[in-house]
C-alpha atoms as a PDB file:
ATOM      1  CA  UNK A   1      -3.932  -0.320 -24.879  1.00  0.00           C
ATOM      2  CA  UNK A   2      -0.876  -1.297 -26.246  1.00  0.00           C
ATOM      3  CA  UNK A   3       2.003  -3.134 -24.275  1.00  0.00           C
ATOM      4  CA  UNK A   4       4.323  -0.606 -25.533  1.00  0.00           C
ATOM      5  CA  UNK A   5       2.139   1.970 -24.525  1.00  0.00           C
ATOM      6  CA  UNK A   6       1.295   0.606 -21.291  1.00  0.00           C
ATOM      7  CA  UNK A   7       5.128   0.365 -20.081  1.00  0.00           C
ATOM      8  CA  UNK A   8       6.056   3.470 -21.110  1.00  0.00           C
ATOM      9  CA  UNK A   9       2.881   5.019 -18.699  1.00  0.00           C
ATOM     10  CA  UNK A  10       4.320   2.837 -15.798  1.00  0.00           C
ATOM     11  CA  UNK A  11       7.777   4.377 -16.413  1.00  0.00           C
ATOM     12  CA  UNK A  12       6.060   7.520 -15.856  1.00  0.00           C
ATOM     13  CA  UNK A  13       6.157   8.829 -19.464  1.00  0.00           C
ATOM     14  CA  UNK A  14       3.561  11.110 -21.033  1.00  0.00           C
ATOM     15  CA  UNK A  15       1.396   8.875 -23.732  1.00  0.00           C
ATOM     16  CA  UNK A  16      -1.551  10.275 -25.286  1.00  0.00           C
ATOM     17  CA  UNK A  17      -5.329  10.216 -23.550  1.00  0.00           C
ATOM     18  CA  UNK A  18      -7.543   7.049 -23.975  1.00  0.00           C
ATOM     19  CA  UNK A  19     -10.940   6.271 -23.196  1.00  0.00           C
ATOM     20  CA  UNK A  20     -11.767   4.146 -20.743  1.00  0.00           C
ATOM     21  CA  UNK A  21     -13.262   1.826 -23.087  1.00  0.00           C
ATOM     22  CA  UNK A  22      -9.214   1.312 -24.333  1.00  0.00           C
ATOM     23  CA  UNK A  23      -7.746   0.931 -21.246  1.00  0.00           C
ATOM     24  CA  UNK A  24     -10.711  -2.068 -20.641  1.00  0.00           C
ATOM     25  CA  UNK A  25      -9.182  -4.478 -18.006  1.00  0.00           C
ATOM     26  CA  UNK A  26      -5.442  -3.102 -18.265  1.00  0.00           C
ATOM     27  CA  UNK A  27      -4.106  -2.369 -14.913  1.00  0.00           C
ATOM     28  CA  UNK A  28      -1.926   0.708 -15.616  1.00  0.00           C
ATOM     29  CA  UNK A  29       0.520   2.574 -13.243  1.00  0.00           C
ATOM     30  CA  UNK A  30       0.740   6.168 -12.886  1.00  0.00           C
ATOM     31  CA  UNK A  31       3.161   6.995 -10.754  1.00  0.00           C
ATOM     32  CA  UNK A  32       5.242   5.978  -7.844  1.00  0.00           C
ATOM     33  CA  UNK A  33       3.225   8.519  -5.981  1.00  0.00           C
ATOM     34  CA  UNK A  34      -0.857   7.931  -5.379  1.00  0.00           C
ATOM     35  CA  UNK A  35      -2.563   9.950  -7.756  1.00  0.00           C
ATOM     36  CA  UNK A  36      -4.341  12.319  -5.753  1.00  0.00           C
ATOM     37  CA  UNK A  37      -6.148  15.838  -6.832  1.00  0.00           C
ATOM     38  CA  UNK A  38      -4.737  19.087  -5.584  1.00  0.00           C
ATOM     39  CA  UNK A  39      -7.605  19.741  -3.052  1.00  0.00           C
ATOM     40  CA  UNK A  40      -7.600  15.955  -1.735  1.00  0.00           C
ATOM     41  CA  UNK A  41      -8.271  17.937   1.682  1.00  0.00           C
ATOM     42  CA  UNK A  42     -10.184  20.900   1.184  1.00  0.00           C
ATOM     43  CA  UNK A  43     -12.856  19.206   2.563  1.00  0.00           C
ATOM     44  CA  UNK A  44     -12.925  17.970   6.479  1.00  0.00           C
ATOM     45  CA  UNK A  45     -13.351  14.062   7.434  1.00  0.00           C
ATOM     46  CA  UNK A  46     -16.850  15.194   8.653  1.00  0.00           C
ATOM     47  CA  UNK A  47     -18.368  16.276   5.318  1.00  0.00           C
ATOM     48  CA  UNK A  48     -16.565  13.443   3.118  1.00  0.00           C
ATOM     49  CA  UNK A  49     -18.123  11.151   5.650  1.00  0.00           C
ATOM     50  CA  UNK A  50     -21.194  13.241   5.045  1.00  0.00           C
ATOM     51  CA  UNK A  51     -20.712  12.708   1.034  1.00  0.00           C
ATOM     52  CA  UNK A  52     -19.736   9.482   1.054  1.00  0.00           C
ATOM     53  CA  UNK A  53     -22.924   7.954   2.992  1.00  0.00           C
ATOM     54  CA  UNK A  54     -25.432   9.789   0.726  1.00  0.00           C
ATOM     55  CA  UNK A  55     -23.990   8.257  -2.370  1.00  0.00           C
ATOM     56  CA  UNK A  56     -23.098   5.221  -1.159  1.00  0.00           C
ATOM     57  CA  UNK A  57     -26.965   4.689   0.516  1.00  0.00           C
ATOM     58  CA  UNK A  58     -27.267   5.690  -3.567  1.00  0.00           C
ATOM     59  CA  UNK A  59     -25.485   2.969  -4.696  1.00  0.00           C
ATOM     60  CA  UNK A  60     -27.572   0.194  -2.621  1.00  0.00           C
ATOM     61  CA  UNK A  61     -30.863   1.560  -3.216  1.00  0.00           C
ATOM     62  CA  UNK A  62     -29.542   1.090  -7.284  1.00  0.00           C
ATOM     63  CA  UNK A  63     -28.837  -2.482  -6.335  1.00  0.00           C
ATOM     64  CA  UNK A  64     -32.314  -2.789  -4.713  1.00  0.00           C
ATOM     65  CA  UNK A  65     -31.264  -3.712  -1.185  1.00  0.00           C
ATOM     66  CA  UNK A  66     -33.777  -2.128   1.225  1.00  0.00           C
ATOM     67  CA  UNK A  67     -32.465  -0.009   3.423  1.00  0.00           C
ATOM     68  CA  UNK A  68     -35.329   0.200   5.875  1.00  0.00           C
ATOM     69  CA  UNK A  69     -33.954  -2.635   7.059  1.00  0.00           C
ATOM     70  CA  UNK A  70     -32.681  -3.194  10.991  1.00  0.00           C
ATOM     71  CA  UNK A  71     -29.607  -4.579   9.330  1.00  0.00           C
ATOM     72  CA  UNK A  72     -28.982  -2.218   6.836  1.00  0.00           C
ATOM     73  CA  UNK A  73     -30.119   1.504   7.704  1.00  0.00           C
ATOM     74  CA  UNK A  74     -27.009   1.715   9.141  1.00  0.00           C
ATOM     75  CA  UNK A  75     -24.566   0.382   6.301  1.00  0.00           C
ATOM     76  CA  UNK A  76     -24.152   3.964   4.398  1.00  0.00           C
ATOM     77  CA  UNK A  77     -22.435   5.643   7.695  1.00  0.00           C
ATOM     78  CA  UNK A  78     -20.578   2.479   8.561  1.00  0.00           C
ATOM     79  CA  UNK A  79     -18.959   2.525   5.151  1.00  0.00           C
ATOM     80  CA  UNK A  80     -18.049   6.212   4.576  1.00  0.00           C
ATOM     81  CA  UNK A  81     -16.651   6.365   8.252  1.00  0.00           C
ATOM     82  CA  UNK A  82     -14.350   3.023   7.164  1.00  0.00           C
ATOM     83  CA  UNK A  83     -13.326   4.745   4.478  1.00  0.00           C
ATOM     84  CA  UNK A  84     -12.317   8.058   5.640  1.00  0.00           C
ATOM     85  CA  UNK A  85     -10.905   7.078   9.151  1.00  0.00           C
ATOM     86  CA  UNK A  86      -9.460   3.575   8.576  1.00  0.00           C
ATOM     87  CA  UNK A  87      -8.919   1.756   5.000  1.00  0.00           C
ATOM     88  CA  UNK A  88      -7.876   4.982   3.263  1.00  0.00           C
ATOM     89  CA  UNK A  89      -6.840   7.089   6.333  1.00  0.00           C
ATOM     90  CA  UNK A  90      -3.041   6.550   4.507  1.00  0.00           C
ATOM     91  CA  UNK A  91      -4.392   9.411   1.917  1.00  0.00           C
ATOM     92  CA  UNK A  92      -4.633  12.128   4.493  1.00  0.00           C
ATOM     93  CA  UNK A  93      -0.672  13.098   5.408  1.00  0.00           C
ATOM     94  CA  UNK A  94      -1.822  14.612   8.632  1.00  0.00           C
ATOM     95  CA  UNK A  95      -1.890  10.431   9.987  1.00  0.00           C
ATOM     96  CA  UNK A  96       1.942   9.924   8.601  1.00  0.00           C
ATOM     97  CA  UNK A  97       3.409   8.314  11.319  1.00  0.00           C
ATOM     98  CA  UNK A  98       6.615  10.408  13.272  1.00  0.00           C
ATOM     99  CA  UNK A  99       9.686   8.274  13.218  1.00  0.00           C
ATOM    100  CA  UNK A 100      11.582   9.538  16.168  1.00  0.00           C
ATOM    101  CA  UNK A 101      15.229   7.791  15.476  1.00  0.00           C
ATOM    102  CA  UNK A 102      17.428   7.103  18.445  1.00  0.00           C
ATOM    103  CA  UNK A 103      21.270   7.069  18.883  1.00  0.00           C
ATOM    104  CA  UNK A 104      22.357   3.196  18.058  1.00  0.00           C
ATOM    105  CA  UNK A 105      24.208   2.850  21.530  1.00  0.00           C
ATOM    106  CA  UNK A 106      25.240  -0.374  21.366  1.00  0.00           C
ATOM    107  CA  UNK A 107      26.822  -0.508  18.210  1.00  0.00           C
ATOM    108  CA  UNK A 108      25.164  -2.864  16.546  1.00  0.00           C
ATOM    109  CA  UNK A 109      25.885  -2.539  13.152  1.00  0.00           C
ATOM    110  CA  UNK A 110      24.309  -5.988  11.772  1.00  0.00           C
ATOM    111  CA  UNK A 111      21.351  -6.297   9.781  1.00  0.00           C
ATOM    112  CA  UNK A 112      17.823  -5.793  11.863  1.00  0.00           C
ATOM    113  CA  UNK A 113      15.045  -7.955   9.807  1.00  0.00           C
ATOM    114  CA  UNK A 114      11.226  -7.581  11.282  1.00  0.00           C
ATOM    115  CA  UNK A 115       9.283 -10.016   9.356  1.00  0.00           C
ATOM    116  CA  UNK A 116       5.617 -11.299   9.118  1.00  0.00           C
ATOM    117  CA  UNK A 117       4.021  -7.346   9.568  1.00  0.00           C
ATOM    118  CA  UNK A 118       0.643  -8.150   8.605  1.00  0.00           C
ATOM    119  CA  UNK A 119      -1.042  -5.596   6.268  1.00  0.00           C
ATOM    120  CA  UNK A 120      -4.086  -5.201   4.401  1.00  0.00           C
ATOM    121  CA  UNK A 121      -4.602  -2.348   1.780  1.00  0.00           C
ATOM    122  CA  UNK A 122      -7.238  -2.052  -1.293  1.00  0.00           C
ATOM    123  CA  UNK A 123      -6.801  -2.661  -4.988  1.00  0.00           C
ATOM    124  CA  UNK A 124      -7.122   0.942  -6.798  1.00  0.00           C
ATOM    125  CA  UNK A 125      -8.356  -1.005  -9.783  1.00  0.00           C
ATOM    126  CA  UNK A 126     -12.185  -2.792  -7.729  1.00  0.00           C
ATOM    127  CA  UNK A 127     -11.231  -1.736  -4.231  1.00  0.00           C
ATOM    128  CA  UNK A 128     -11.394  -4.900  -3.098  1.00  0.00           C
ATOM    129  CA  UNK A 129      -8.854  -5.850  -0.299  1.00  0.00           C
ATOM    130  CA  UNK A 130      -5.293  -6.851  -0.673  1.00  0.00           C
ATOM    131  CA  UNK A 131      -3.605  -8.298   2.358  1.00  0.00           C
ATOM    132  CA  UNK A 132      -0.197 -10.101   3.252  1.00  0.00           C
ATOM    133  CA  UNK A 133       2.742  -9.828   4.783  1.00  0.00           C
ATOM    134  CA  UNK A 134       5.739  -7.183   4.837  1.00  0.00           C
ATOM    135  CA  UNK A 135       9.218  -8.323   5.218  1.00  0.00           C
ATOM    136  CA  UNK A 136      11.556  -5.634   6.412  1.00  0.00           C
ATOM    137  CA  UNK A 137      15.300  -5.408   6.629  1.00  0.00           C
ATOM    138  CA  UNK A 138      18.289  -2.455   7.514  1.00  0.00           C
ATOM    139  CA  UNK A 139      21.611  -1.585   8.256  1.00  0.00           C
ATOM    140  CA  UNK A 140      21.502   1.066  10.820  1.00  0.00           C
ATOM    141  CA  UNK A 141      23.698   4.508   9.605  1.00  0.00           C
ATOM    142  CA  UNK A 142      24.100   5.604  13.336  1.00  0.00           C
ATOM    143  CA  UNK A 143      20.412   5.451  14.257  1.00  0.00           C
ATOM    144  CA  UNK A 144      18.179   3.274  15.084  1.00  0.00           C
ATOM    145  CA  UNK A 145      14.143   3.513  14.934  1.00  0.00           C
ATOM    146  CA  UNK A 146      11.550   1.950  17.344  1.00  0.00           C
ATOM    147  CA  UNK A 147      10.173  -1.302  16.120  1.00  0.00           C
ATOM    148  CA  UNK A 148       6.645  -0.142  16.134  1.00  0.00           C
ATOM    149  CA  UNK A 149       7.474   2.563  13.990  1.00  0.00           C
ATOM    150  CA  UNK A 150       8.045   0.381  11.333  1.00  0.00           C
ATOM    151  CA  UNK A 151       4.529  -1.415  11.462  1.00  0.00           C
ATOM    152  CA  UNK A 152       2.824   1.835  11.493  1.00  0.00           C
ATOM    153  CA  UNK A 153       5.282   2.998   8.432  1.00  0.00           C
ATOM    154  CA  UNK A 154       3.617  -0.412   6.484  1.00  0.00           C
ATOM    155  CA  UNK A 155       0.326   0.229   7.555  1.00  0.00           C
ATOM    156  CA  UNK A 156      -0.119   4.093   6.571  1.00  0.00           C
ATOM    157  CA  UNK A 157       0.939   3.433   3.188  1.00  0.00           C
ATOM    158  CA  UNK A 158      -1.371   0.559   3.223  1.00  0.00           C
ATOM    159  CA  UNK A 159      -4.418   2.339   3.861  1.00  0.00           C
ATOM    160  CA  UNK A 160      -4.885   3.884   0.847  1.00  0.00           C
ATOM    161  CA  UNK A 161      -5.677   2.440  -2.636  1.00  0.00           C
ATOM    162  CA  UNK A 162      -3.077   0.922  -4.087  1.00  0.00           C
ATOM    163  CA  UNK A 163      -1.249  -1.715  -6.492  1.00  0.00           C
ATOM    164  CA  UNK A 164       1.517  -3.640  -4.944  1.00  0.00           C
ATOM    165  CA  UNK A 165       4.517  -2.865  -6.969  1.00  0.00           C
ATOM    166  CA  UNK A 166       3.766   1.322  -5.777  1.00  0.00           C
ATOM    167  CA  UNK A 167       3.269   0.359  -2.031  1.00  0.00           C
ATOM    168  CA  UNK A 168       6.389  -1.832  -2.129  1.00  0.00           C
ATOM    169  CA  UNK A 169       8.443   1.267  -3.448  1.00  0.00           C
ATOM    170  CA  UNK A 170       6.372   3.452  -1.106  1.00  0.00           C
ATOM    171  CA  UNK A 171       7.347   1.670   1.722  1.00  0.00           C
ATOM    172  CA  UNK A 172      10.918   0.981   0.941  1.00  0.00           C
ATOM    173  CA  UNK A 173      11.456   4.995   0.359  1.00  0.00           C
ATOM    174  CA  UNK A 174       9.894   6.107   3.069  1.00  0.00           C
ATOM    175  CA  UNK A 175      12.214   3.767   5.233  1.00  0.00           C
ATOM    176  CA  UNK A 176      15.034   5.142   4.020  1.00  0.00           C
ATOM    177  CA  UNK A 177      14.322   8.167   4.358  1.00  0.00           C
ATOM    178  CA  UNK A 178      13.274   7.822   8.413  1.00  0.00           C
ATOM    179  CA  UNK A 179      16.474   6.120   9.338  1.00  0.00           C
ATOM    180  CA  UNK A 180      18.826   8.292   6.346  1.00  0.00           C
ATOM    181  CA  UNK A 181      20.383   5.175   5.468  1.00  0.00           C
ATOM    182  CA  UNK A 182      20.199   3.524   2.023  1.00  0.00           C
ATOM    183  CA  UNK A 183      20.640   0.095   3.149  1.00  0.00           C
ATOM    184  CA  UNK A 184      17.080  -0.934   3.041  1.00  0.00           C
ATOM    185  CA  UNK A 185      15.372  -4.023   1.993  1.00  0.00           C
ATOM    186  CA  UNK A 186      11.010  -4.478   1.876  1.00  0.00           C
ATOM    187  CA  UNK A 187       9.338  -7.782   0.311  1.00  0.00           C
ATOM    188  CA  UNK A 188       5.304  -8.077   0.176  1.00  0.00           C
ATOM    189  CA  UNK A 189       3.789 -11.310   0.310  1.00  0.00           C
ATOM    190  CA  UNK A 190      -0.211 -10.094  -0.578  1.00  0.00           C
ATOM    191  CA  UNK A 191      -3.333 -12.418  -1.379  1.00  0.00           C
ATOM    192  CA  UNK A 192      -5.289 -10.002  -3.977  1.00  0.00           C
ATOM    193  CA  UNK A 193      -8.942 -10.294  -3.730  1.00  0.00           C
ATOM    194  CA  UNK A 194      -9.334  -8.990  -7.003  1.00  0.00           C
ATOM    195  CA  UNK A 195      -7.837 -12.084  -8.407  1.00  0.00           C
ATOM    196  CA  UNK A 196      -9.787 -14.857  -6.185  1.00  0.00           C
ATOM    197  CA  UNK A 197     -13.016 -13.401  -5.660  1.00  0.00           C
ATOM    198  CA  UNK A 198     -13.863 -12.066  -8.940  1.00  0.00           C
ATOM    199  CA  UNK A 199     -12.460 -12.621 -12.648  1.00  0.00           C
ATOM    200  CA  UNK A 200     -10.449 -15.658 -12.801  1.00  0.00           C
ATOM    201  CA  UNK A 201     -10.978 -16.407  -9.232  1.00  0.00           C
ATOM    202  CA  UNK A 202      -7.590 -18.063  -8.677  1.00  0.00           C
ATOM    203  CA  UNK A 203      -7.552 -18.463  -4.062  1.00  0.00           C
ATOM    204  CA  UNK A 204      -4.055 -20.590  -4.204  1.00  0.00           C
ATOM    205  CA  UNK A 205      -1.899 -17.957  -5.761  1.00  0.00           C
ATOM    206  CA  UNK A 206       0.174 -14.691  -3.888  1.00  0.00           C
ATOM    207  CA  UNK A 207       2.321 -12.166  -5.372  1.00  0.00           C
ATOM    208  CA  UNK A 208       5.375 -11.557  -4.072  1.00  0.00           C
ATOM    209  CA  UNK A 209       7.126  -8.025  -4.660  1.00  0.00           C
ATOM    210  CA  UNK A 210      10.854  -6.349  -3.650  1.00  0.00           C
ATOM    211  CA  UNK A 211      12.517  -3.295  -2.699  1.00  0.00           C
ATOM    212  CA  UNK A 212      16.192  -3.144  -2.696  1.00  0.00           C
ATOM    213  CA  UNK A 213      18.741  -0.270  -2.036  1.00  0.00           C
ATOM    214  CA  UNK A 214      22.357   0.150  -0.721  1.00  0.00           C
ATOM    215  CA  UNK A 215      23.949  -3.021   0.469  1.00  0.00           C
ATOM    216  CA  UNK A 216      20.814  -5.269   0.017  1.00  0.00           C
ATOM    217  CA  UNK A 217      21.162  -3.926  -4.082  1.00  0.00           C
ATOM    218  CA  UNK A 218      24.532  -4.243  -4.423  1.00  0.00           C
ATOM    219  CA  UNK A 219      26.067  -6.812  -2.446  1.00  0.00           C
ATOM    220  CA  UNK A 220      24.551 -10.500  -3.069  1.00  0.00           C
ATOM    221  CA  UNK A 221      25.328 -11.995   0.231  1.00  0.00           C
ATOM    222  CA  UNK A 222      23.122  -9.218   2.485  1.00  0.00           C
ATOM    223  CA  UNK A 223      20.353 -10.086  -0.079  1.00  0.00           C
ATOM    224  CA  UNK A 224      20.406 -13.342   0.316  1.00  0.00           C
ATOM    225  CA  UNK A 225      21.087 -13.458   4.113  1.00  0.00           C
ATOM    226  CA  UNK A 226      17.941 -11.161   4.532  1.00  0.00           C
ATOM    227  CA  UNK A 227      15.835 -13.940   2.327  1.00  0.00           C
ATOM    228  CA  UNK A 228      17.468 -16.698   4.630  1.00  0.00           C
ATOM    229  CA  UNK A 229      16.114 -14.759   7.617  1.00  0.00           C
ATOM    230  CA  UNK A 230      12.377 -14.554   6.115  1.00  0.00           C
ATOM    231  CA  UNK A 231      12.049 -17.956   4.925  1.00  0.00           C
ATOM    232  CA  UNK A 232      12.174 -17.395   1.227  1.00  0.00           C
ATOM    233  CA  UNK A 233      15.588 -18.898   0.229  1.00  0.00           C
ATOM    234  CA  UNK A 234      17.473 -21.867   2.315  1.00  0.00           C
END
């Protein structure tokens, strides 16, 4: 695919159909929004379960692992239950997290920064993991929101296939609109197994992505006194 062609996709524009043989290795985003079918939940978590271990006991008889095996019988069920209940459990909108805000009492009208959230997601492209650290920053607009909130925010977005750059954004809006303030500030720090256990099999290297709106956008010093409190400027 062409670079022109794959920029305008990721901006969300129309371009024509290719084969998959012309996309090859190009990593191409959709939307800012997972792509998911209209009747992603016509079907309960029992049955995909269901689904899922038949074809995935499929897929390892293909690879000739034996699955009479004390060790491995039980692989097909473990999988398709990780899949629908934990790593992508984000898909199902029924597991968004509630973010109850409360009144902001004491005033405080500072910048609120909870760093280091661990997460761990799945690359869409091998769904293989991702995993890292969020960085999270805002400027309360009256309310405040519990601290856990905000983990489970990172996480539910996380569970799902993803690329960075769309969780980042994911994240970020989702934030903004819990607490209905624009001042909002995300930064993922993710190790990508995709890159250092297959391909070019790089382990030193993390990518580093942002999300900035309201103050932390416009105004240089909340930026930079948010990357002061995580580490990543001096």
């Amino acid at each position: 695919m062409k670079r022109k062609e794959t920029l305008l996709n990721t901006m969300g524009i129309d371009i024509p159909q290719a084969s998959l043989e012309e996309f090859g290795e190009e990593h191409i985003g959709t939307s800012l929004e997972t792509p998911l079918r209209e009747d992603a939940f016509a079907m309960t978590d029992e049955l995909k379960i269901e689904l899922i271990e038949k074809h995935f006991r499929e897929i390892m008889n293909i690879l000739g692992l034996d699955l009479t095996d004390d060790s491995l019988k039980g692989t097909p069920h473990r999988v398709a239950k990780m899949y629908v209940k934990e790593v992508f459990s984000g898909l199902n909108p029924k597991n968004k997290p509630a973010a109850k805000l409360f009144e902001n009492k004491f005033k405080y009208n500072e910048m609120l920064v909870e760093k280091d959230i661990t997460f761990h997601s799945h690359c869409e492209h091998h769904f293989v993991p991702i995993y890292g650290k969020a960085h999270v920053a805002y400027i309360s607009n009256g309310s405040v929101i519990g601290l856990s909130k905000i983990n489970r925010i990172v996480q539910y977005f996380a569970q799902r296939p993803q690329v960075q750059e769309r969780l980042n954004m994911q994240i970020g809006n989702a934030l903004k609109e819990a607490l209905g303030t624009e001042d909002v500030a995300v930064i993922l720090d993710a190790y990508h197994m995709c890159v250092s256990s297959r391909g070019v099999k790089d382990t030193n290297s993390s990518t580093v992505t942002s999300f900035y709106s309201g103050k932390f956008e416009q105004e240089e010093q909340s930026r930079n006194e948010f990357l002061k409190y995580i580490s990543l400027e001096k």
